[in-house]
Protein backbone atom coordinates (compact mmCIF):
# COMPACT_ATOMS: atom_id res chain seq x y z
CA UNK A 1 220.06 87.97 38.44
CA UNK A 2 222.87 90.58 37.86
CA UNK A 3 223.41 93.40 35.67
CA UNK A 4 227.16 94.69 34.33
CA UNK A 5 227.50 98.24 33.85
CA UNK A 6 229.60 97.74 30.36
CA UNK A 7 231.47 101.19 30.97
CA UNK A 8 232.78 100.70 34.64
CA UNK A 9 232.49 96.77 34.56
CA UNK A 10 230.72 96.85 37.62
CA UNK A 11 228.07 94.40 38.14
CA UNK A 12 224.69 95.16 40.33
CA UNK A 13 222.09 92.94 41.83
CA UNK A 14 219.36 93.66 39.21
CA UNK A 15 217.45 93.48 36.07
CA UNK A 16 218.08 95.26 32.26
CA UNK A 17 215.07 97.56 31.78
CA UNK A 18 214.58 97.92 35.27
CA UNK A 19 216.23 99.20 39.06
CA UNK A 20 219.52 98.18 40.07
CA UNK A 21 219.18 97.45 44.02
CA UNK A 22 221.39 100.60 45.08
CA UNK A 23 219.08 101.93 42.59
CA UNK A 24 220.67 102.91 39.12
CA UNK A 25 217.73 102.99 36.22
CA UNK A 26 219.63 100.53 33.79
CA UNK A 27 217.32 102.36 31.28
CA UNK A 28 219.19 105.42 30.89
CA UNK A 29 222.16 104.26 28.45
CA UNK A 30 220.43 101.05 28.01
CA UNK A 31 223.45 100.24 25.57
CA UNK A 32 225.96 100.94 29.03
CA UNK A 33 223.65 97.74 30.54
CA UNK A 34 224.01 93.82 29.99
CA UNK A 35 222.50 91.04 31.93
CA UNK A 36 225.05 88.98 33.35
CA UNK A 37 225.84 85.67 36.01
CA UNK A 38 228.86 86.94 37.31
CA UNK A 39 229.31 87.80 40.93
CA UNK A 40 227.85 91.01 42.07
CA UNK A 41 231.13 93.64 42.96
CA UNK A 42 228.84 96.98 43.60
CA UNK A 43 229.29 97.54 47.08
CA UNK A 44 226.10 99.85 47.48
CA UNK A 45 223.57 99.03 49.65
CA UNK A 46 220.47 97.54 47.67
CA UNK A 47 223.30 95.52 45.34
CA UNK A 48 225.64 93.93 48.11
CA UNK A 49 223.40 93.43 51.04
């Protein structure tokens, strides 16, 4: 599952309401956070690898 980071349209290998895998806690901003199916484009480790 992914997770798009509405602001920065980003998208991270992840959860809403939990850790992003580089590590982002998609529950600060929670409205910044939507679940997505789209490709993951964060090139951090934890997300990309």
């Amino acid at each position: 599952m992914a997770v798009k980071h509405t602001p920065t349209k980003e998208v991270h290998r992840g959860t809403k309401g939990g850790t992003t895998g580089c590590g982002f806690d998609t529950r600060v901003n929670a409205t910044h956070w939507v679940n997505s199916n789209e490709k993951t484009t964060c090139s951090k480790n934890g997300c990309k690898n």
